[in-house]
PDB file of N, CA and C in Angstrom:
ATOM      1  N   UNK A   1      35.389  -8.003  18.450  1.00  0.00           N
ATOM      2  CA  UNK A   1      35.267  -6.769  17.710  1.00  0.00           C
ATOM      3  C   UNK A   1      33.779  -6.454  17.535  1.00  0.00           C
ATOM      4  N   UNK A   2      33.145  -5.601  18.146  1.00  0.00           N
ATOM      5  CA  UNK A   2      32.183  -4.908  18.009  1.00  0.00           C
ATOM      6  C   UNK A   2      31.889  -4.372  16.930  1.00  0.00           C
ATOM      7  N   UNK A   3      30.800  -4.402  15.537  1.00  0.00           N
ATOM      8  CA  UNK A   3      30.390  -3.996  14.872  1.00  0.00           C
ATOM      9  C   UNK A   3      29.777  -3.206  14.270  1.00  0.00           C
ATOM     10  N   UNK A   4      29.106  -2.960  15.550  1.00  0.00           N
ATOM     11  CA  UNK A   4      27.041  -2.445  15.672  1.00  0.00           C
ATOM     12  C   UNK A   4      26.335  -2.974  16.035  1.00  0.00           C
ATOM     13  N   UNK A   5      25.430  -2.621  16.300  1.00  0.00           N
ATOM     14  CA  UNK A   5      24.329  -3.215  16.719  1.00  0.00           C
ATOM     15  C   UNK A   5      23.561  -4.102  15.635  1.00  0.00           C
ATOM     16  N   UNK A   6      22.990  -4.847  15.746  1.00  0.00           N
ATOM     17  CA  UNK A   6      22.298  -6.027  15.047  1.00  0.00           C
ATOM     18  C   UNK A   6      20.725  -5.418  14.732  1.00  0.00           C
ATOM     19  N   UNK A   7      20.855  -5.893  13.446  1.00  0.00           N
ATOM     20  CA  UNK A   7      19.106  -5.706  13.368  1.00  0.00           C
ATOM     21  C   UNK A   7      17.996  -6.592  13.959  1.00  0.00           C
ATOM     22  N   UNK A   8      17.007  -6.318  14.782  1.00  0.00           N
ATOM     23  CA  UNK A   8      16.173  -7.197  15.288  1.00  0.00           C
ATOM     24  C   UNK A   8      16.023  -8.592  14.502  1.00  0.00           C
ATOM     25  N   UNK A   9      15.605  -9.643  15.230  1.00  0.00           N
ATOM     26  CA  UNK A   9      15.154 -10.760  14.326  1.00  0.00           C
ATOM     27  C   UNK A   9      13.931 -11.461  14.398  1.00  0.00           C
ATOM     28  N   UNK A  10      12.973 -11.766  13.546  1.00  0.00           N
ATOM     29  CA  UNK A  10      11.614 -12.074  13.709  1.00  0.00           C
ATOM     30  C   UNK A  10      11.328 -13.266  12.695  1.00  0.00           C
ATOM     31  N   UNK A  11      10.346 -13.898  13.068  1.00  0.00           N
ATOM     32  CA  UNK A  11      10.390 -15.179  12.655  1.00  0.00           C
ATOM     33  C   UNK A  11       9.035 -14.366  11.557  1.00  0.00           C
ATOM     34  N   UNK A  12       8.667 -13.484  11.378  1.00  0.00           N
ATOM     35  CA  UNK A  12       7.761 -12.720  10.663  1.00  0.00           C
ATOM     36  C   UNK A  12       8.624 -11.773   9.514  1.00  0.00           C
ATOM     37  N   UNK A  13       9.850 -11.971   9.098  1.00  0.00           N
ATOM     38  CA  UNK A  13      10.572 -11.155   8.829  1.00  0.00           C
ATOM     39  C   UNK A  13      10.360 -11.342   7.234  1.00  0.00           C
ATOM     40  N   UNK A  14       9.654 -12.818   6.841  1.00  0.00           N
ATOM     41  CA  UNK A  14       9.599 -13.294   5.240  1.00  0.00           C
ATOM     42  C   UNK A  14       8.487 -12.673   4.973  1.00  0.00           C
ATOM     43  N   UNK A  15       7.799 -12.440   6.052  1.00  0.00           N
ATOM     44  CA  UNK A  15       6.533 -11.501   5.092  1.00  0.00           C
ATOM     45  C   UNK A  15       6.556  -9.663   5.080  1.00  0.00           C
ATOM     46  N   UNK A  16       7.794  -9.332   5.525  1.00  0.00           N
ATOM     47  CA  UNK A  16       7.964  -8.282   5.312  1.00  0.00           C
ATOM     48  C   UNK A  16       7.781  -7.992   3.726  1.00  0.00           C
ATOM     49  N   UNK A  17       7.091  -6.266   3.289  1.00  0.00           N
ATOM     50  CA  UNK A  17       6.884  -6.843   1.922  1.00  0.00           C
ATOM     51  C   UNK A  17       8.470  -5.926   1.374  1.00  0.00           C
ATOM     52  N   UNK A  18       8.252  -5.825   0.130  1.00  0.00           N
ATOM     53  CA  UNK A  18       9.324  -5.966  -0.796  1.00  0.00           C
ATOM     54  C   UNK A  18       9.034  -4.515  -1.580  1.00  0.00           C
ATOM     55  N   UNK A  19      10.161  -3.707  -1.696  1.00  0.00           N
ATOM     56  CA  UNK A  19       9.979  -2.675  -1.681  1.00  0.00           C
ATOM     57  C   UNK A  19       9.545  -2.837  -3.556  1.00  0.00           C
ATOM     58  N   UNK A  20       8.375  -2.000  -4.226  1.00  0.00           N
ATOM     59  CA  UNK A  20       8.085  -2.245  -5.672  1.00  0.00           C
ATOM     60  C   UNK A  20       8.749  -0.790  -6.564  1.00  0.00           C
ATOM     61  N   UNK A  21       8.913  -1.170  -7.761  1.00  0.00           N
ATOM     62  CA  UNK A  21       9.441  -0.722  -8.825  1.00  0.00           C
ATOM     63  C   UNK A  21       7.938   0.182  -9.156  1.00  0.00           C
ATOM     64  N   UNK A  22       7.830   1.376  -8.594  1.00  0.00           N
ATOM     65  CA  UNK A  22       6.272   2.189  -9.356  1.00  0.00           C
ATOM     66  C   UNK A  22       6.188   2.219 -10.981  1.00  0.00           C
ATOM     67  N   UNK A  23       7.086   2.821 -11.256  1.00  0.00           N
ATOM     68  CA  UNK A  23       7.267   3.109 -12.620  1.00  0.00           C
ATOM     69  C   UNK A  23       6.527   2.401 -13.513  1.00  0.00           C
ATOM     70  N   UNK A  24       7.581   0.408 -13.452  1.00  0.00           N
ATOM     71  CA  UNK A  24       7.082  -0.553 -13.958  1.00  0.00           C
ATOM     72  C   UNK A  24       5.378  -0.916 -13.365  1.00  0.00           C
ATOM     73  N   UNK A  25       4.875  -0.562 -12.217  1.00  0.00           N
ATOM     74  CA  UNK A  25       3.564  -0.828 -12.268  1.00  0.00           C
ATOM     75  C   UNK A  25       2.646  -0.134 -12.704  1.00  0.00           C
ATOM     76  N   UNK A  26       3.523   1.070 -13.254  1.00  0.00           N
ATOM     77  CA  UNK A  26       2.442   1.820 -14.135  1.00  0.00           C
ATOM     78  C   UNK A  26       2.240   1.819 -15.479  1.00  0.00           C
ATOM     79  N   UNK A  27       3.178   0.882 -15.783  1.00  0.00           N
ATOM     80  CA  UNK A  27       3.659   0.524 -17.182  1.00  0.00           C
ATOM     81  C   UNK A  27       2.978  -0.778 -17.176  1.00  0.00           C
ATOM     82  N   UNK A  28       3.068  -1.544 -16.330  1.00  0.00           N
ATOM     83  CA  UNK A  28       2.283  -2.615 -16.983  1.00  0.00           C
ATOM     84  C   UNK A  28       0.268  -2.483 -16.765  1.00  0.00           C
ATOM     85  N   UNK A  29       0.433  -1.310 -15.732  1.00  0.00           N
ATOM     86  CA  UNK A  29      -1.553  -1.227 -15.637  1.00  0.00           C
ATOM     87  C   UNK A  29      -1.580  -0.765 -16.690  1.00  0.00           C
ATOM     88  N   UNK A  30      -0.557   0.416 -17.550  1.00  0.00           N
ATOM     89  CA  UNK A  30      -1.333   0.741 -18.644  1.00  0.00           C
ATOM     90  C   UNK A  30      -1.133  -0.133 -19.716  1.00  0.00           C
ATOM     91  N   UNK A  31      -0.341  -0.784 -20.112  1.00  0.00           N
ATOM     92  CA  UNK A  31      -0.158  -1.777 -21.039  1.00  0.00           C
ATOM     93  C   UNK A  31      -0.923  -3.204 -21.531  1.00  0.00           C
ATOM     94  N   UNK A  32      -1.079  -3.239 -19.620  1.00  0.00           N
ATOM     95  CA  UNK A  32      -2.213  -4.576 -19.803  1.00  0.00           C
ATOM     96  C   UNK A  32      -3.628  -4.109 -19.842  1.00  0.00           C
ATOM     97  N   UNK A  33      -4.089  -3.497 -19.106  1.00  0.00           N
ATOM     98  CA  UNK A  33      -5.400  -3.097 -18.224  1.00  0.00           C
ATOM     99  C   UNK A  33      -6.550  -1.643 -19.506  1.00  0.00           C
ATOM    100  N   UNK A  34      -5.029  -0.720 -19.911  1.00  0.00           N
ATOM    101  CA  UNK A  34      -5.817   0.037 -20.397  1.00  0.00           C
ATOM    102  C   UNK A  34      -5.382   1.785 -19.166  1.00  0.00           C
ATOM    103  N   UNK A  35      -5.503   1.291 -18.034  1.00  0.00           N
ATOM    104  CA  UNK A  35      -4.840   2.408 -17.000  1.00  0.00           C
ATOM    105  C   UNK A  35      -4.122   3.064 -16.958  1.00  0.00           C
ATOM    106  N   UNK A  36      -4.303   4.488 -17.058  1.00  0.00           N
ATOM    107  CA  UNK A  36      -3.316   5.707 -17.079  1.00  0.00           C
ATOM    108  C   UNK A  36      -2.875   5.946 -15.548  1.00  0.00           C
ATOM    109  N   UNK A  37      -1.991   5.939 -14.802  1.00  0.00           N
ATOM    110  CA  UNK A  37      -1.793   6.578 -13.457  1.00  0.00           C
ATOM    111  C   UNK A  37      -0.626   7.786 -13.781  1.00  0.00           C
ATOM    112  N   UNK A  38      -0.952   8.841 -13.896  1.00  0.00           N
ATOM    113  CA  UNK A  38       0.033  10.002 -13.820  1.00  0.00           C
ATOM    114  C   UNK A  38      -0.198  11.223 -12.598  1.00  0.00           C
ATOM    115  N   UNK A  39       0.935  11.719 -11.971  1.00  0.00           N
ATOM    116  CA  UNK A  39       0.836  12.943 -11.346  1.00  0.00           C
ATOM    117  C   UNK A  39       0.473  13.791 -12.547  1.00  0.00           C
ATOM    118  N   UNK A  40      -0.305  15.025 -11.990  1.00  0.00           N
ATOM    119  CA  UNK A  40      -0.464  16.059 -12.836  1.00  0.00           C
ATOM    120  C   UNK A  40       0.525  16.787 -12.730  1.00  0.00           C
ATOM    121  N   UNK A  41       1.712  16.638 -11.542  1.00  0.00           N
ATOM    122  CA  UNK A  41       3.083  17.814 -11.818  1.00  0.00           C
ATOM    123  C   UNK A  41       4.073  16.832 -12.328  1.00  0.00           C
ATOM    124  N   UNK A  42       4.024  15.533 -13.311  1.00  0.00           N
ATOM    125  CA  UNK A  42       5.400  15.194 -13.179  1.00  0.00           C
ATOM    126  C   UNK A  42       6.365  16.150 -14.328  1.00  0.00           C
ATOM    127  N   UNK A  43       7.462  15.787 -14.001  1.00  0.00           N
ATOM    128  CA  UNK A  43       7.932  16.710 -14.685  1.00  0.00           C
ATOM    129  C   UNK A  43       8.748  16.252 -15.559  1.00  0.00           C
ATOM    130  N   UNK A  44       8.193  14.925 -16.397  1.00  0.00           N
ATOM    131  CA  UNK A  44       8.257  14.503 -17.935  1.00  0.00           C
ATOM    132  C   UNK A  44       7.234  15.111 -18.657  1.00  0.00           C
ATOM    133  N   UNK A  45       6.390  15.808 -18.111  1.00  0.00           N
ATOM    134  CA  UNK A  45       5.411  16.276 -19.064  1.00  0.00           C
ATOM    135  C   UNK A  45       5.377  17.843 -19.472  1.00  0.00           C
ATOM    136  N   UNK A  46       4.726  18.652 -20.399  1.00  0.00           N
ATOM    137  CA  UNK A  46       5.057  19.634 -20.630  1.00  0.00           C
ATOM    138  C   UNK A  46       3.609  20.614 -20.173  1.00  0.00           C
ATOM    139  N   UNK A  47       3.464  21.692 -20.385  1.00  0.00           N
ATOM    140  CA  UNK A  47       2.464  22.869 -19.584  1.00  0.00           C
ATOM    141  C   UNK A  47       1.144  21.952 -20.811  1.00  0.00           C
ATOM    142  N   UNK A  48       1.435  21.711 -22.385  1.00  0.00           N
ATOM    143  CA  UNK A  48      -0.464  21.192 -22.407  1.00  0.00           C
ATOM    144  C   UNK A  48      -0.657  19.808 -22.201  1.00  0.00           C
ATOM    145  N   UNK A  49      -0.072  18.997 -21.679  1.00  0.00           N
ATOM    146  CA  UNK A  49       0.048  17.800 -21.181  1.00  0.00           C
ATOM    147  C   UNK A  49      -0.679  18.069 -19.894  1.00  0.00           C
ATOM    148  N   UNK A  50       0.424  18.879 -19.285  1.00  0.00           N
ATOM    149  CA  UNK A  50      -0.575  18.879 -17.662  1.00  0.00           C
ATOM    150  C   UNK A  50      -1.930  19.521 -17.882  1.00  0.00           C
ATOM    151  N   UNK A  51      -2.021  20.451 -18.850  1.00  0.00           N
ATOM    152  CA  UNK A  51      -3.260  20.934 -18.396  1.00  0.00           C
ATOM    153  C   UNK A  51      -4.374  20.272 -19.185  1.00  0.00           C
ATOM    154  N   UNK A  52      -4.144  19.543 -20.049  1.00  0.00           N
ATOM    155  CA  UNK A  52      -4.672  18.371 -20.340  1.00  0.00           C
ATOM    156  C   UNK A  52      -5.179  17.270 -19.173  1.00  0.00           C
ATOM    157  N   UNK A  53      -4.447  16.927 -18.456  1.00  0.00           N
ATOM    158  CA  UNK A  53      -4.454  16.164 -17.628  1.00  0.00           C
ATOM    159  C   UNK A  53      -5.729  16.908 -16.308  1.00  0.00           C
ATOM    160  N   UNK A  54      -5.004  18.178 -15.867  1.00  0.00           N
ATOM    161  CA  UNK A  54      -5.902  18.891 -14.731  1.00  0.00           C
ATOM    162  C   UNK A  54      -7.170  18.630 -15.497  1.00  0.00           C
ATOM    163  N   UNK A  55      -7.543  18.807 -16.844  1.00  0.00           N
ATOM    164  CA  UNK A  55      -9.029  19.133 -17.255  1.00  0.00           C
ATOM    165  C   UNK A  55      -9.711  17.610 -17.730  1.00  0.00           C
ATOM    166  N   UNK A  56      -9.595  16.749 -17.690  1.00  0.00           N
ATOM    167  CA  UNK A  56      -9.739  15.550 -17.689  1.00  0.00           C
ATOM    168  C   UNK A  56     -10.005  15.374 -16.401  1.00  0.00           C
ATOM    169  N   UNK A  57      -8.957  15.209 -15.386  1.00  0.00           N
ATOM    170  CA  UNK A  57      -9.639  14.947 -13.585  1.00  0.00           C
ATOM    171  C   UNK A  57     -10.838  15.790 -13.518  1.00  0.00           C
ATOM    172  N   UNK A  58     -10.698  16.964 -14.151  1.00  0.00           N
ATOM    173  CA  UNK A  58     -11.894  18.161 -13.445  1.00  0.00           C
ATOM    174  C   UNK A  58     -13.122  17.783 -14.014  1.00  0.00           C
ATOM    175  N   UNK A  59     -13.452  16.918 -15.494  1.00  0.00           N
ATOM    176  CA  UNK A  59     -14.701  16.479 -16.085  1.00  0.00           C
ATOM    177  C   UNK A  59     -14.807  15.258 -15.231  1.00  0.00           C
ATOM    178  N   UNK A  60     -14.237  14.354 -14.889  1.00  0.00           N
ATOM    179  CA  UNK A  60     -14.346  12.892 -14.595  1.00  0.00           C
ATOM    180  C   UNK A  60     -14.465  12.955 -13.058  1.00  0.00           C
ATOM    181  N   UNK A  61     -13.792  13.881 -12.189  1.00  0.00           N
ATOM    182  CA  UNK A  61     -14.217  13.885 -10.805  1.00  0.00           C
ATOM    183  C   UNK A  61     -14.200  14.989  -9.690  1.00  0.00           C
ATOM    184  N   UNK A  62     -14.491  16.240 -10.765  1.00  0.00           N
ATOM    185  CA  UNK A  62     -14.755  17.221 -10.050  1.00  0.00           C
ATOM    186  C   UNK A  62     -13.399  18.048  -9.736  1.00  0.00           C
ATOM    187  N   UNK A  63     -13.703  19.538  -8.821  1.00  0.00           N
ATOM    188  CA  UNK A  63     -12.762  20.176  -8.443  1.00  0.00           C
ATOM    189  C   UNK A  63     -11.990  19.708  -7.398  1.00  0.00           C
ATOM    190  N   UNK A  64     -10.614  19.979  -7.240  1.00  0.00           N
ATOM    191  CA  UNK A  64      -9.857  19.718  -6.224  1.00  0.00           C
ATOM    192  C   UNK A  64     -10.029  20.192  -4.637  1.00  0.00           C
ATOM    193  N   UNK A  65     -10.408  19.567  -3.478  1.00  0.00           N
ATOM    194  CA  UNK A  65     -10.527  20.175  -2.734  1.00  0.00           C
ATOM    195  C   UNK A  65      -9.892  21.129  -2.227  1.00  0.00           C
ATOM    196  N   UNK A  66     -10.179  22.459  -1.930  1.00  0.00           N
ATOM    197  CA  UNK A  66      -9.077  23.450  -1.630  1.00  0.00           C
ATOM    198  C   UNK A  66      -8.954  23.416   0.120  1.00  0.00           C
ATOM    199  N   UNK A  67      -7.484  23.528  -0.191  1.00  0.00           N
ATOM    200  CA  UNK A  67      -7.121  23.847   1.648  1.00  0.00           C
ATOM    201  C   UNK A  67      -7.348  24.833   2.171  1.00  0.00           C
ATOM    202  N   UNK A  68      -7.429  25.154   3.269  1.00  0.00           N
ATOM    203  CA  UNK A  68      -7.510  26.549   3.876  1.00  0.00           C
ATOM    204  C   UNK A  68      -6.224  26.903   4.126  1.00  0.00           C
ATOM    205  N   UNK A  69      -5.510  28.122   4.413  1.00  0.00           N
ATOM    206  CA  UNK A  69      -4.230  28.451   4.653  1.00  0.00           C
ATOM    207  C   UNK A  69      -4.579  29.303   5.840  1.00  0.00           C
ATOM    208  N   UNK A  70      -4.276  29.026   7.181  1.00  0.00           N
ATOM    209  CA  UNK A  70      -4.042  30.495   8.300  1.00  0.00           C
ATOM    210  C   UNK A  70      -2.901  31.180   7.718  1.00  0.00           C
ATOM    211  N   UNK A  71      -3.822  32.398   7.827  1.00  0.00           N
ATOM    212  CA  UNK A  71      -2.284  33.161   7.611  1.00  0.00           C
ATOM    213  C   UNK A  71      -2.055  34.236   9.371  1.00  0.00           C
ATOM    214  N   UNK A  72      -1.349  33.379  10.154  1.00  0.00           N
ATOM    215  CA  UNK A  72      -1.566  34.217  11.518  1.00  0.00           C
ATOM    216  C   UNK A  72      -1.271  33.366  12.923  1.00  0.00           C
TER     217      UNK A  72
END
């Protein structure tokens, strides 16, 4: 009885890494470390949160680089 096909096998396969929990690593940089890591769009936060946030990046490291858009 045929199954499928098999997933490759590699003798390198234990150091494949391990997929991580972000959330919790942002919970523990800020908990231990002092480290904030937030998107400025997440969308637990509310309009003066983010713009709190945009104006904080904009004192500490400047404007966002802007893209160009073709329009054509």
């Amino acid at each position: 009885m045929n199954i499928g096909p098999r997933p490759p096998r590699s003798c390198l396969a234990r150091f494949q890494p391990v997929g991580m929990d972000i959330e919790r690593e942002k919970r523990t940089g800020w908990r231990d470390y002092g480290i904030l890591v937030v998107a400025a769009n997440d969308p637990r936060l509310g309009w003066p949160e983010r713009e709190m946030i945009n104006h904080l990046a904009k004192t500490l490291f400047g404007q966002k680089a802007v893209k160009e858009v073709s329009h054509g």
